[in-house]
C-alpha atoms as a PDB file:
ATOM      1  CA  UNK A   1     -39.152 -69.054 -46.802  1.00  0.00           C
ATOM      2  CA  UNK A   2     -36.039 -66.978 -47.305  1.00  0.00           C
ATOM      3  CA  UNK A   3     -36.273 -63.866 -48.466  1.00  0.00           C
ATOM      4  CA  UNK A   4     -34.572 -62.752 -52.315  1.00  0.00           C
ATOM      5  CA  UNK A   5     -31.396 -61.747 -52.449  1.00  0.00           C
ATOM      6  CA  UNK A   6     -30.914 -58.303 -54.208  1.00  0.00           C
ATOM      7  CA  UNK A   7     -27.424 -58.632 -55.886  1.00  0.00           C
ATOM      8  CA  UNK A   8     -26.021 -55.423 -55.788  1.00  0.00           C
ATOM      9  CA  UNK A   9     -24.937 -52.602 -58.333  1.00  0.00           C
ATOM     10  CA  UNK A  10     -21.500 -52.366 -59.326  1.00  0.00           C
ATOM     11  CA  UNK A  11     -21.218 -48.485 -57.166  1.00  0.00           C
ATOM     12  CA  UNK A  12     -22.429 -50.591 -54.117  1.00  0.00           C
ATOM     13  CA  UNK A  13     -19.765 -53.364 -54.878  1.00  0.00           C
ATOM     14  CA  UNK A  14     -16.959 -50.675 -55.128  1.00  0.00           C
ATOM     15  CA  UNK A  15     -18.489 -48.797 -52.492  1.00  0.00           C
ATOM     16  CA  UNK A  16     -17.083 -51.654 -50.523  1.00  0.00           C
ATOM     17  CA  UNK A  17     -13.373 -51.465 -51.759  1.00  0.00           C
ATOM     18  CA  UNK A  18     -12.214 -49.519 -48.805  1.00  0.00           C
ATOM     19  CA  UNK A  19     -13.144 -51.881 -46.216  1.00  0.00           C
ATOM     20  CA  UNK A  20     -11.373 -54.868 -48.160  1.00  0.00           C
ATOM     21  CA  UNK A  21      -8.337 -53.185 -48.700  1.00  0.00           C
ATOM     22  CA  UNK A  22      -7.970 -53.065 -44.933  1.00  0.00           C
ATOM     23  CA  UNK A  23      -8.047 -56.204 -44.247  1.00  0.00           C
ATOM     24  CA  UNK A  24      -4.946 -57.506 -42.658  1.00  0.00           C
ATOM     25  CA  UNK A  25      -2.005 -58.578 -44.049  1.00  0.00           C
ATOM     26  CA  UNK A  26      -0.257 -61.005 -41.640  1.00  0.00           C
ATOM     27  CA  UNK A  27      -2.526 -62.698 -39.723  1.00  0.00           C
ATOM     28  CA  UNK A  28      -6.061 -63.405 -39.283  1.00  0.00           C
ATOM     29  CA  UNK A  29      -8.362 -66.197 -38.688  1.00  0.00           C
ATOM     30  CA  UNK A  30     -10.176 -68.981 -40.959  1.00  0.00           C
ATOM     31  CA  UNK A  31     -13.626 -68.387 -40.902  1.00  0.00           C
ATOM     32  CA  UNK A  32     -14.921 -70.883 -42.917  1.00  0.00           C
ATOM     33  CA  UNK A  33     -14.212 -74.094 -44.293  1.00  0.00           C
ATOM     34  CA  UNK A  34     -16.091 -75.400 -46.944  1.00  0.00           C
ATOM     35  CA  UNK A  35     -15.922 -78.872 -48.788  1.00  0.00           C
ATOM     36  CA  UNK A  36     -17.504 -79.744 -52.074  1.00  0.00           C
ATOM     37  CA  UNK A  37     -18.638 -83.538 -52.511  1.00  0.00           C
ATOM     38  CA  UNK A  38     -19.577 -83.435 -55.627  1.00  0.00           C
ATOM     39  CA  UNK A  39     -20.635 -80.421 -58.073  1.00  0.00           C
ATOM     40  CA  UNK A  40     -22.431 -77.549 -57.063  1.00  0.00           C
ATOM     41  CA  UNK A  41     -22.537 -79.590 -53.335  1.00  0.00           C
ATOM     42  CA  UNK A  42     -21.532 -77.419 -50.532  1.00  0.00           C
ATOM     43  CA  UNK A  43     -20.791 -79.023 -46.932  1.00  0.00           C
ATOM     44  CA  UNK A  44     -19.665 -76.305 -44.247  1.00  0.00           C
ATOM     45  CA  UNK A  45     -16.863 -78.026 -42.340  1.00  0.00           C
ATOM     46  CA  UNK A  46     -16.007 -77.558 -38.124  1.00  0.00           C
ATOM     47  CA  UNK A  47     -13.122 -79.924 -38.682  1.00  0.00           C
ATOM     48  CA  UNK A  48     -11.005 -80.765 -41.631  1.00  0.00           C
ATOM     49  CA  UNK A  49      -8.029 -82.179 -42.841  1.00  0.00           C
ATOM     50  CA  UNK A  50      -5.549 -80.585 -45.748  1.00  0.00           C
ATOM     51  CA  UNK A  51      -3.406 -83.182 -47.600  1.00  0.00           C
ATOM     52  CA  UNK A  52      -0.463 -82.716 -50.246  1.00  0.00           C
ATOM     53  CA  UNK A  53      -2.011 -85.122 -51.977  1.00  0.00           C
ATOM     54  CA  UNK A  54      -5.725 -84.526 -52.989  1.00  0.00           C
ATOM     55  CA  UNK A  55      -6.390 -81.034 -51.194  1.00  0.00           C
ATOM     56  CA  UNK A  56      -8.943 -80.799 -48.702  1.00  0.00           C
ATOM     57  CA  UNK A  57     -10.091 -84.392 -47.954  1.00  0.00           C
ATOM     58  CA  UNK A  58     -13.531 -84.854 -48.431  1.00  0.00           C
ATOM     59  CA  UNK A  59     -13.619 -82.339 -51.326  1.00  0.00           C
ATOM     60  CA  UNK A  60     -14.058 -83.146 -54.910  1.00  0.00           C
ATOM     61  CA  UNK A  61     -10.761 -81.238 -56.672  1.00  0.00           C
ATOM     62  CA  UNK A  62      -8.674 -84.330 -57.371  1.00  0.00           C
ATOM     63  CA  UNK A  63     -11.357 -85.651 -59.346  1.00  0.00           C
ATOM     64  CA  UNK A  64     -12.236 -81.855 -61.308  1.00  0.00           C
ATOM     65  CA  UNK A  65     -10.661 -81.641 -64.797  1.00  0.00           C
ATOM     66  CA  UNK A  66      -9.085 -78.572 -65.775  1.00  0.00           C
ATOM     67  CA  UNK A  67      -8.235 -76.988 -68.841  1.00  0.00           C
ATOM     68  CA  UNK A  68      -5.510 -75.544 -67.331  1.00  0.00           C
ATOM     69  CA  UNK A  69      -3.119 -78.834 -66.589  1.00  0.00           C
ATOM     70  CA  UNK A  70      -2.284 -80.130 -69.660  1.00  0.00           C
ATOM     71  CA  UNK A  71      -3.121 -83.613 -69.357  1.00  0.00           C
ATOM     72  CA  UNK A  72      -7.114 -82.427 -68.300  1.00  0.00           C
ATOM     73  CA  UNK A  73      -6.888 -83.735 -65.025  1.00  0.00           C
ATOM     74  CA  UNK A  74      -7.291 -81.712 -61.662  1.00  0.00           C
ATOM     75  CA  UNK A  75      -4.319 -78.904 -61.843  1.00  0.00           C
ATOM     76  CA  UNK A  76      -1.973 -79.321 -59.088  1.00  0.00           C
ATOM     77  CA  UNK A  77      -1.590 -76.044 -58.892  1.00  0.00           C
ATOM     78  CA  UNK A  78      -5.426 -75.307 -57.740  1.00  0.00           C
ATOM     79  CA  UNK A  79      -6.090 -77.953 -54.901  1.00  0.00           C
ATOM     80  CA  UNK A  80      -7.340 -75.309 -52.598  1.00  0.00           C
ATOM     81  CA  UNK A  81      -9.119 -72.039 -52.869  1.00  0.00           C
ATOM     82  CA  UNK A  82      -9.403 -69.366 -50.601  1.00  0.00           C
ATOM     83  CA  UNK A  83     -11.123 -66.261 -50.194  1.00  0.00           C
ATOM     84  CA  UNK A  84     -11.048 -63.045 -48.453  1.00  0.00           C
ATOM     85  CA  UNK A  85     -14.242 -63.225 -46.293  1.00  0.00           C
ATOM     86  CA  UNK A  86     -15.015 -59.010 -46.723  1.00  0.00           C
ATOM     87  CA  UNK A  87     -15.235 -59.909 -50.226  1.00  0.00           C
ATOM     88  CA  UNK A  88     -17.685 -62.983 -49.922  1.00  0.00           C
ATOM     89  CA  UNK A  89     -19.727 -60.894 -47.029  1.00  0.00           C
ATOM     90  CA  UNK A  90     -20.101 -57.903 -49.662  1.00  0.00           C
ATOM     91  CA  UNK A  91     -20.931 -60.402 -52.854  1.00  0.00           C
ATOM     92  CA  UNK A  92     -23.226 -62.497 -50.893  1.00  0.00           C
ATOM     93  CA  UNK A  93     -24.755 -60.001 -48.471  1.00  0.00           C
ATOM     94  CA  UNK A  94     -25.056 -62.911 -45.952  1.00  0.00           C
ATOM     95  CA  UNK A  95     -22.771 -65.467 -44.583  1.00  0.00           C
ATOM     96  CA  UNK A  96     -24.899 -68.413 -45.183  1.00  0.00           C
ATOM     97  CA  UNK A  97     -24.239 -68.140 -48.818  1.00  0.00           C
ATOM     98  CA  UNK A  98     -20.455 -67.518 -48.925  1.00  0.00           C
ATOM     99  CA  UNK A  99     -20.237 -71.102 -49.715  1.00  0.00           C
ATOM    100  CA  UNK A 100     -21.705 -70.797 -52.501  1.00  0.00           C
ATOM    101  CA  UNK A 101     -18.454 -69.045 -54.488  1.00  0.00           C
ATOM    102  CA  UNK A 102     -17.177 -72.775 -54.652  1.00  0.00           C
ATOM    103  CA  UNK A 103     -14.151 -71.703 -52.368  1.00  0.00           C
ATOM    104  CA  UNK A 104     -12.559 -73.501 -49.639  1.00  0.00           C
ATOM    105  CA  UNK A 105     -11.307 -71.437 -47.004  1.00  0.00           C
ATOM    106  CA  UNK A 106     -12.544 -67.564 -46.249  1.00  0.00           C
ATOM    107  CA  UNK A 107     -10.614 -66.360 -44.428  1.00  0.00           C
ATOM    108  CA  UNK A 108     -10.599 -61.864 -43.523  1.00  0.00           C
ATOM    109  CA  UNK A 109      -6.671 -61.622 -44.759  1.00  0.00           C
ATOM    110  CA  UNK A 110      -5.573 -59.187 -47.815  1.00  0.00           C
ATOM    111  CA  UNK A 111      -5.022 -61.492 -50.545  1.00  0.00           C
ATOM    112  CA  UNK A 112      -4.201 -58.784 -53.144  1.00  0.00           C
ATOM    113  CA  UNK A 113      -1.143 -59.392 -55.683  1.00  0.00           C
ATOM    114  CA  UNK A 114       1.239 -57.318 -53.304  1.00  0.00           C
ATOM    115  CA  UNK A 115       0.659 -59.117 -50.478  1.00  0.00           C
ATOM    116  CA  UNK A 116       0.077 -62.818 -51.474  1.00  0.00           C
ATOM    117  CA  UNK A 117       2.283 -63.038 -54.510  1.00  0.00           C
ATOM    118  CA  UNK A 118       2.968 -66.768 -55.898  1.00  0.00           C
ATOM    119  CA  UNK A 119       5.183 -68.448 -53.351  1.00  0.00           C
ATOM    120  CA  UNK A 120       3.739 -66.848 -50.455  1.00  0.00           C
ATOM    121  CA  UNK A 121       3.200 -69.490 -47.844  1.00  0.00           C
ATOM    122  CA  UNK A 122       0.272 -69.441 -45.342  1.00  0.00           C
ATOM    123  CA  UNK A 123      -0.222 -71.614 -41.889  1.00  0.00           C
ATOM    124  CA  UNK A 124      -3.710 -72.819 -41.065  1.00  0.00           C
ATOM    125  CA  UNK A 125      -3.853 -74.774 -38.252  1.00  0.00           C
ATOM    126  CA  UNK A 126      -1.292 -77.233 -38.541  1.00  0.00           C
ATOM    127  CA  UNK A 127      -1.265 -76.822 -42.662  1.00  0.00           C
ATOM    128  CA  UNK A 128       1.257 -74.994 -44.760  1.00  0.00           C
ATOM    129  CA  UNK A 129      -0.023 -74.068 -47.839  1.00  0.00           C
ATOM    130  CA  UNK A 130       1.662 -72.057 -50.785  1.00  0.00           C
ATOM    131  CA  UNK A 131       0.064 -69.598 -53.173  1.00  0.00           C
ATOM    132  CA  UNK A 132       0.460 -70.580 -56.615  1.00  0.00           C
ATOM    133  CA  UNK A 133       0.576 -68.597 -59.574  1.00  0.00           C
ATOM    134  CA  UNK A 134      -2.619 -70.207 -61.166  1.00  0.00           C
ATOM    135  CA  UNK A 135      -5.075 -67.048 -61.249  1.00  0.00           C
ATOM    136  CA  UNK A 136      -8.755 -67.596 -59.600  1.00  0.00           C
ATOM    137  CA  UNK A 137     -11.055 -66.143 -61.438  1.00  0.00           C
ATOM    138  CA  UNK A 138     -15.088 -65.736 -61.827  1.00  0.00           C
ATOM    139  CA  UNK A 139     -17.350 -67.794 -64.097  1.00  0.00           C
ATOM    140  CA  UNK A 140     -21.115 -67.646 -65.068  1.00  0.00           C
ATOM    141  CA  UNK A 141     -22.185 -69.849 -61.775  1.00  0.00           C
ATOM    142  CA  UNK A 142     -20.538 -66.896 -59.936  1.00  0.00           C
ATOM    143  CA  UNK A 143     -22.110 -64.316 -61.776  1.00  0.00           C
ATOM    144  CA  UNK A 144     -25.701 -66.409 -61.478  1.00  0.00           C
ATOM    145  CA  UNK A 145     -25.224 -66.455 -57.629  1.00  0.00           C
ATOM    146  CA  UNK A 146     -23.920 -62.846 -56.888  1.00  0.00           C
ATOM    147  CA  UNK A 147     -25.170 -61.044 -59.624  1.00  0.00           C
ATOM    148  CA  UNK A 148     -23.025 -60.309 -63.198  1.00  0.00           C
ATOM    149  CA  UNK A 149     -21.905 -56.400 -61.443  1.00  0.00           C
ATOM    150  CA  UNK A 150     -20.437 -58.842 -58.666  1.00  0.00           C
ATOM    151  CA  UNK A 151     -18.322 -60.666 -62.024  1.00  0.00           C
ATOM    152  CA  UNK A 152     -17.339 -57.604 -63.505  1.00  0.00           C
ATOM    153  CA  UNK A 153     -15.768 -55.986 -60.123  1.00  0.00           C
ATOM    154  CA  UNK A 154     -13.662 -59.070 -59.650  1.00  0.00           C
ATOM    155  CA  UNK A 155     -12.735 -59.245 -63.329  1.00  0.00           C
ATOM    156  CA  UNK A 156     -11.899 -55.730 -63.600  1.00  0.00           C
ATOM    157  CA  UNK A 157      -8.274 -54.343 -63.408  1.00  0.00           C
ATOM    158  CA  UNK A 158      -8.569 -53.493 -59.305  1.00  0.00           C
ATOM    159  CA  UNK A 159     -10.285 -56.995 -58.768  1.00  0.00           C
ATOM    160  CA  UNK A 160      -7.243 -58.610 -60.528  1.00  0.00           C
ATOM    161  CA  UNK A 161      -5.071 -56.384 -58.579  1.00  0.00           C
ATOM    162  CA  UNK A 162      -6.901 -57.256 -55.172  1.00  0.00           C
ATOM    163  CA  UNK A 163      -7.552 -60.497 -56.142  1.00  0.00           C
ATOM    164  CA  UNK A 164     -11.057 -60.110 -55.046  1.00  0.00           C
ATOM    165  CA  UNK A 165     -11.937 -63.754 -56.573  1.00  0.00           C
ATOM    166  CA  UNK A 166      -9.429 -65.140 -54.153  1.00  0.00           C
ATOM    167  CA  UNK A 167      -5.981 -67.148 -54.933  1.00  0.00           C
ATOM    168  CA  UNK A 168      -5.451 -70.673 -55.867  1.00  0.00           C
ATOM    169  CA  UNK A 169      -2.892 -72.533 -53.242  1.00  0.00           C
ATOM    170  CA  UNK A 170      -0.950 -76.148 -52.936  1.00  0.00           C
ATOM    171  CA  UNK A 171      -1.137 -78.129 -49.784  1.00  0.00           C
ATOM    172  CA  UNK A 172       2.920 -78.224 -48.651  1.00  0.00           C
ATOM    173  CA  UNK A 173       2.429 -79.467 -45.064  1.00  0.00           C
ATOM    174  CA  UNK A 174      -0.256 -82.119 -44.695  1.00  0.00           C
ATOM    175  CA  UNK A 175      -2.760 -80.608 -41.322  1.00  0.00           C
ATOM    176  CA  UNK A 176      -6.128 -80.384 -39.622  1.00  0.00           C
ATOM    177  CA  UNK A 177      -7.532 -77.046 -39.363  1.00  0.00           C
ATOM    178  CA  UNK A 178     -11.009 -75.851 -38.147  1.00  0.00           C
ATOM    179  CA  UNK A 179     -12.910 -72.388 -38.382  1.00  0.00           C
ATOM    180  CA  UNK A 180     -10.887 -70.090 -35.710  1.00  0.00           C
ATOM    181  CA  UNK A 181      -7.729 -71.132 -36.192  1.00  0.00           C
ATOM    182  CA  UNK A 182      -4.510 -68.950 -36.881  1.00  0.00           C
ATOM    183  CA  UNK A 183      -3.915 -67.948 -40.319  1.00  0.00           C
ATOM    184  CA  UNK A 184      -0.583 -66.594 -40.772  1.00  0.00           C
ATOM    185  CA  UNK A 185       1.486 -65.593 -43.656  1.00  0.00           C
ATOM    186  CA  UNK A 186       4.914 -67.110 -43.345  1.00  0.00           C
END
């Protein structure tokens, strides 16, 4: 049996901040791909193809409405998420649960506004993807799984500003990527 997770206090959360802010800003590597088959479903990936067309194959985002689009289908805008992995590490205290912030990728790379503005392109393996300008942002499922101090740091004005929720991106060069490879902004 595994023990209870203690989310943590908002101080311990920003106690953090440091650490994420120096993540770097060119190049890292992806450690963690994460597909969703259907909701609140989480399979952890060692090989896995990205696709203009419906995202990360296997995962469930063509077929995810969204308020956002206009026409309620998925938002083209939001076919893949990722995540900076000293965020998920601090929310989720423990790698085995990162997956369960819904995201994608994780990958240790400084996502923040100045650094990954919309149009910023990112390679992954042999994948080109493009951050959009569709903001990521927490919901109560979040809050449930990482505690409501955990929503409120990424909601706040820094979160925003760090993008501590991660970015929303658009497949732009079809490619298979796995955990370990390369991910470089372009």
């Amino acid at each position: 049996m595994q023990a209870e997770i203690k989310h943590l206090s908002l101080a311990e959360l920003e106690a953090g901040l440091d650490d994420i802010r120096n993540s770097p800003q060119e190049q890292s590597v992806l450690d963690l791909i994460v597909s969703r088959p259907e909701e609140d479903a989480r399979e952890v990936m060692e090989l896995a193809d990205l696709d203009v067309t419906v995202g990360l194959v296997g995962d469930t985002w063509q077929d995810r409405p969204s308020l956002r689009s206009g026409d309620g289908k998925a938002h083209p805008d939001m076919q893949v998420t990722i995540m900076n992995s000293r965020v998920a590490n601090l929310v989720a205290q423990d790698k085995a649960r990162w997956q369960l912030a819904g995201d994608q990728l994780f990958a240790d790379i400084d996502l923040s506004k100045a650094n990954m503005p919309p149009g910023t392109r990112v390679s992954i393996g042999a994948a080109i993807l493009e951050a959009t300008d569709q903001p990521h942002t927490g919901c109560e499922k979040f809050a449930a799984r990482f505690g409501i101090d955990a929503l409120k740091l990424i909601s706040s004005s820094i979160g925003k500003e760090l993008q501590l929720r991660g970015i929303n991106l658009k497949v732009v060069q079809s490619g298979e990527i796995k955990p370990g490879d390369a991910v470089k902004k372009l």
